[in-house]
Protein backbone atom coordinates (compact mmCIF):
# COMPACT_ATOMS: atom_id res chain seq x y z
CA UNK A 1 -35.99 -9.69 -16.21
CA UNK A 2 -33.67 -8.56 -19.32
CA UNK A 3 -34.75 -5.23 -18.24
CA UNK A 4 -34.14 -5.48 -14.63
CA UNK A 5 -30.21 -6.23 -15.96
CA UNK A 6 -30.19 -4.11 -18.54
CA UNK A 7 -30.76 -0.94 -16.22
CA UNK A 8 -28.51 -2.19 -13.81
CA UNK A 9 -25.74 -2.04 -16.51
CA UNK A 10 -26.86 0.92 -17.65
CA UNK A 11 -26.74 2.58 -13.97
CA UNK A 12 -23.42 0.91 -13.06
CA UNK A 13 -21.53 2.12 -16.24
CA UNK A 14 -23.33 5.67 -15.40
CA UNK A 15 -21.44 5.76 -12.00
CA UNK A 16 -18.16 4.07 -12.95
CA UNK A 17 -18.19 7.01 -15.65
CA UNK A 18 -18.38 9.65 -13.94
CA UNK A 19 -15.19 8.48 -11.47
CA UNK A 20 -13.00 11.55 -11.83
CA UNK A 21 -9.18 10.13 -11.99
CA UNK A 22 -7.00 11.44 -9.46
CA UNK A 23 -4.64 14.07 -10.32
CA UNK A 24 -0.80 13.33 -9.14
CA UNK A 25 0.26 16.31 -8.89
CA UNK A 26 -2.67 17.99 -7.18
CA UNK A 27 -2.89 19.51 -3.85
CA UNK A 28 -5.23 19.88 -1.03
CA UNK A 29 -5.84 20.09 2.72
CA UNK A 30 -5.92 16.37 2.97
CA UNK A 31 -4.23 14.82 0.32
CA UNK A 32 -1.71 15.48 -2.45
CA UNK A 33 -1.95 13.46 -5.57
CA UNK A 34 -2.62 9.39 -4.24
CA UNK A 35 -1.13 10.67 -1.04
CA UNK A 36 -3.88 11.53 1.94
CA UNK A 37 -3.15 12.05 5.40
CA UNK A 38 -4.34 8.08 6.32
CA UNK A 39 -1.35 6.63 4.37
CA UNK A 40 0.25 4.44 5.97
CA UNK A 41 4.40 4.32 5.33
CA UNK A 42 3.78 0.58 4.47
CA UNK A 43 1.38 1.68 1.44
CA UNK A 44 4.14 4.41 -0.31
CA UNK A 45 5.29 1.17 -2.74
CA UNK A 46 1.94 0.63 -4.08
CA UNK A 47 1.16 4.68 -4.38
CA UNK A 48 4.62 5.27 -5.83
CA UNK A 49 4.90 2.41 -8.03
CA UNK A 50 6.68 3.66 -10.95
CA UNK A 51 8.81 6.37 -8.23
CA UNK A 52 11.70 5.35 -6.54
CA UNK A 53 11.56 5.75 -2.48
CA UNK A 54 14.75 6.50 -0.90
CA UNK A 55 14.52 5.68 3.19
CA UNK A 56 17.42 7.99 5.05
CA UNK A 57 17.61 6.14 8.35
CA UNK A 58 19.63 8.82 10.74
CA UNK A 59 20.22 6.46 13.70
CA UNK A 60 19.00 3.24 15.42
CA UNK A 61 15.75 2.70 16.58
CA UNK A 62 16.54 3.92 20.16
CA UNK A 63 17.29 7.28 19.19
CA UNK A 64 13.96 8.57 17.97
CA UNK A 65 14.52 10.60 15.29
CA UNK A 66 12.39 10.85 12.74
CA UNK A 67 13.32 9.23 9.12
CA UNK A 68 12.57 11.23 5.69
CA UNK A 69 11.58 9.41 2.94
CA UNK A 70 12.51 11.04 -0.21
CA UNK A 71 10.29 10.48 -3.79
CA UNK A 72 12.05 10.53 -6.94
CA UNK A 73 10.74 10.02 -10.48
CA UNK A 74 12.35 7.23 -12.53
CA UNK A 75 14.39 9.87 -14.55
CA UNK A 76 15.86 10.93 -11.23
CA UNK A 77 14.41 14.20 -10.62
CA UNK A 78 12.84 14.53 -6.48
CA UNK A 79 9.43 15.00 -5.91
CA UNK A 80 8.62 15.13 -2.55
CA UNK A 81 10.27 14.69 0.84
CA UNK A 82 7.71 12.64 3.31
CA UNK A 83 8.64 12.60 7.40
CA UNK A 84 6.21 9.83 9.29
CA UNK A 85 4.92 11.08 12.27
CA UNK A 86 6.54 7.87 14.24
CA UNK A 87 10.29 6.63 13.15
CA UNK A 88 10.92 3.48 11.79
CA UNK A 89 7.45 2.58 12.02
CA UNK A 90 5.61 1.11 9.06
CA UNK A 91 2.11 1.57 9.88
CA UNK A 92 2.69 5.28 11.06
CA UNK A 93 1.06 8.12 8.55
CA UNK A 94 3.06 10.57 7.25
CA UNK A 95 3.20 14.10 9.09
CA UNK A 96 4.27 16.57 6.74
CA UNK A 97 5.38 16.75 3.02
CA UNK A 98 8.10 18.87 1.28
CA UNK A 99 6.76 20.03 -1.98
CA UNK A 100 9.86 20.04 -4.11
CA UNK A 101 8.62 19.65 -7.42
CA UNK A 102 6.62 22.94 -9.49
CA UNK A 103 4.10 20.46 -11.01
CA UNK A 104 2.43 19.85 -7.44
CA UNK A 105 -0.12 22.85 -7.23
CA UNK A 106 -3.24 23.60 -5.35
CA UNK A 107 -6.18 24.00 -7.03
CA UNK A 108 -5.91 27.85 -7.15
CA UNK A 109 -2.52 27.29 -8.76
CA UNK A 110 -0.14 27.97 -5.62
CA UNK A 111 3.49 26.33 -6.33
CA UNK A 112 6.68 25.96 -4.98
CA UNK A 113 7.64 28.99 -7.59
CA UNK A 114 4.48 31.14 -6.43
CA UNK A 115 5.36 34.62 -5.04
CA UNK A 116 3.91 35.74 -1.58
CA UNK A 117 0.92 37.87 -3.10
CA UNK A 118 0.06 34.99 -5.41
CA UNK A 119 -0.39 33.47 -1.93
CA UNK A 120 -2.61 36.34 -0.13
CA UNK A 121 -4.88 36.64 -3.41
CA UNK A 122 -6.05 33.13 -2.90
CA UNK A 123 -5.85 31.82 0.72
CA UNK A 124 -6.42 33.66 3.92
CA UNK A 125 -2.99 33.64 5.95
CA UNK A 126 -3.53 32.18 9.55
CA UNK A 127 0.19 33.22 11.20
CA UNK A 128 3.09 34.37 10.27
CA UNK A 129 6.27 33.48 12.38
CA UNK A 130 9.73 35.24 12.38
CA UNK A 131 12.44 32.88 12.40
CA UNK A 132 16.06 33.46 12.51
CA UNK A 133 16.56 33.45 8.54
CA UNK A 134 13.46 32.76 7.46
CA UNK A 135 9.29 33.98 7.68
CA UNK A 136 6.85 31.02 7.83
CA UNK A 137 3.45 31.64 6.12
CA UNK A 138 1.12 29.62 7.75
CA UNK A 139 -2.49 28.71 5.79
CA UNK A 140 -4.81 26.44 7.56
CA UNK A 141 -7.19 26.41 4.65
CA UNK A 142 -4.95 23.16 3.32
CA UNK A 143 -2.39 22.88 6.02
CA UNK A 144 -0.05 25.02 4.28
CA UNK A 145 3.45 26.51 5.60
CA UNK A 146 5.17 28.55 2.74
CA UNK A 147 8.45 29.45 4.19
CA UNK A 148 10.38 32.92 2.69
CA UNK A 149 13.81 33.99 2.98
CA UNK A 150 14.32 36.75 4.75
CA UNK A 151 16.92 38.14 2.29
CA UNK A 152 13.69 38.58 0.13
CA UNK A 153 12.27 41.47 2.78
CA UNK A 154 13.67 44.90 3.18
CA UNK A 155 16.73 45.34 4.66
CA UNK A 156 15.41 47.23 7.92
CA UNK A 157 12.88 44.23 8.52
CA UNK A 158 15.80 41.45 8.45
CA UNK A 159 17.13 41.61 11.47
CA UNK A 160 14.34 42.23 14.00
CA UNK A 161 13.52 39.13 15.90
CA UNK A 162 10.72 40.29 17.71
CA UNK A 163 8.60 42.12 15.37
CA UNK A 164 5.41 40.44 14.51
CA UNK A 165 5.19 40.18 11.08
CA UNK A 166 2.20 41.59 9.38
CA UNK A 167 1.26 40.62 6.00
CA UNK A 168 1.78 44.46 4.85
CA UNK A 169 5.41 43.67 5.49
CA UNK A 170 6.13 41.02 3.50
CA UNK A 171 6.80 42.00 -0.90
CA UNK A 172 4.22 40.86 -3.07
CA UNK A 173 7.34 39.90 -5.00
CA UNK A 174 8.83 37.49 -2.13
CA UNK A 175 9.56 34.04 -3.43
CA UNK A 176 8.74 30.80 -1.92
CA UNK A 177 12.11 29.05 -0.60
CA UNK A 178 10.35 25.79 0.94
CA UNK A 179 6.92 24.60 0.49
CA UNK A 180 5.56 21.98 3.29
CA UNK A 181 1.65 20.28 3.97
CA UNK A 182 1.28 19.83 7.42
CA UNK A 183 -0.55 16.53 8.75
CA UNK A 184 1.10 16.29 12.47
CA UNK A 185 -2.19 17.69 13.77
C-alpha cells in the first residue's frame, strides 16, 4: 500500500517537473506569451495581471468599429496593441496583435527590430503586397505580417503600384516598421 502511494508521488512530482513555464515574451503561430488565439477579451485581466489594459472605445455600439485594447507594463512602457475580432464584445477572441515591444520574439529570434533578410533566413514568405507607403510581408508559418516602409526600398521601386513585389526586391537591410500576428482566420 505505502508503495502504491509512494510511486504515485513519485510519478506526479515527475510530471509536475517537467511543466515548462511559459515564456511572456515568446511568439508563435498560435499564441504569444499567455496570449493564444482562444482568449477571450473577458480573460485579458487575469493574463495581464500586473499590465495595465487601456480600452479605446471609438464610437457606440451601433457603429461597429472595432475597439483596440492597448497593453502597457506598470512602468508605462506599451507592449502590445490587441483588436477583438467582434467590438464591444467580451467573449469575442482577439484577431490580431501589434507587436510593439523588442522583447516579444519568435523562437528563431524575429523582432520588431529584425531586418527583412533576418526574416527570409528563417521563415518562408507566403505574399508580399504593395501598398501605397508601405510592403506587407506576409508568413503563414506563425501568422506573421511584417510591414516595411517603402522609403527603405530603392528609389525606382517606390512609386510603382502595380509591380508585384518579389523578394529579390526588397534590401536585406530593410527594417521592420510594424509587426502584427494575425488570428482573424
Amino acid at each position: 500500500m505505502y508503495k502504491s502511494i509512494f510511486s504515485v508521488i513519485i510519478i506526479t512530482f515527475l510530471f509536475t517537473s517537467c511543466n515548462k513555464e511559459q515564456n511572456p515574451f515568446e511568439i508563435s503561430k498560435h499564441h504569444i506569451g499567455l496570449l493564444t488565439d482562444s482568449t477571450q477579451v473577458k480573460d485579458l485581466k487575469v493574463i495581464y495581471p500586473n499590465d495595465s489594459l487601456v480600452k479605446f472605445i471609438s464610437g457606440d455600439e451601433f457603429t461597429g468599429n472595432i475597439n483596440n485594447i492597448e497593453v502597457f507594463e506598470k512602468g508605462g512602457k506599451k507592449l502590445l496593441t490587441l483588436t477583438p475580432k467582434q467590438a464591444l464584445d467580451s467573449t469575442s477572441t482577439i484577431g490580431s496583435i501589434r507587436i510593439l515591444d523588442e522583447r516579444y520574439k519568435t523562437d528563431k529570434n524575429i523582432t520588431i527590430v529584425s531586418t527583412f533578410k533576418d526574416i527570409q533566413n528563417n521563415y518562408k514568405v507566403s505574399r508580399i503586397s504593395n501598398l501605397i507607403n508601405s510592403i506587407v510581408i506576409a508568413v503563414d508559418e506563425i501568422n506573421a505580417n511584417f510591414t516595411i516602409d517603402k522609403k527603405e526600398l530603392p528609389a525606382n521601386l517606390r512609386f510603382d503600384m502595380d509591380l508585384k513585389f518579389e523578394p529579390t526586391h526588397i534590401p536585406d537591410g530593410a527594417k521592420v516598421k510594424y509587426f502584427f500576428i494575425n488570428w482573424s482566420h
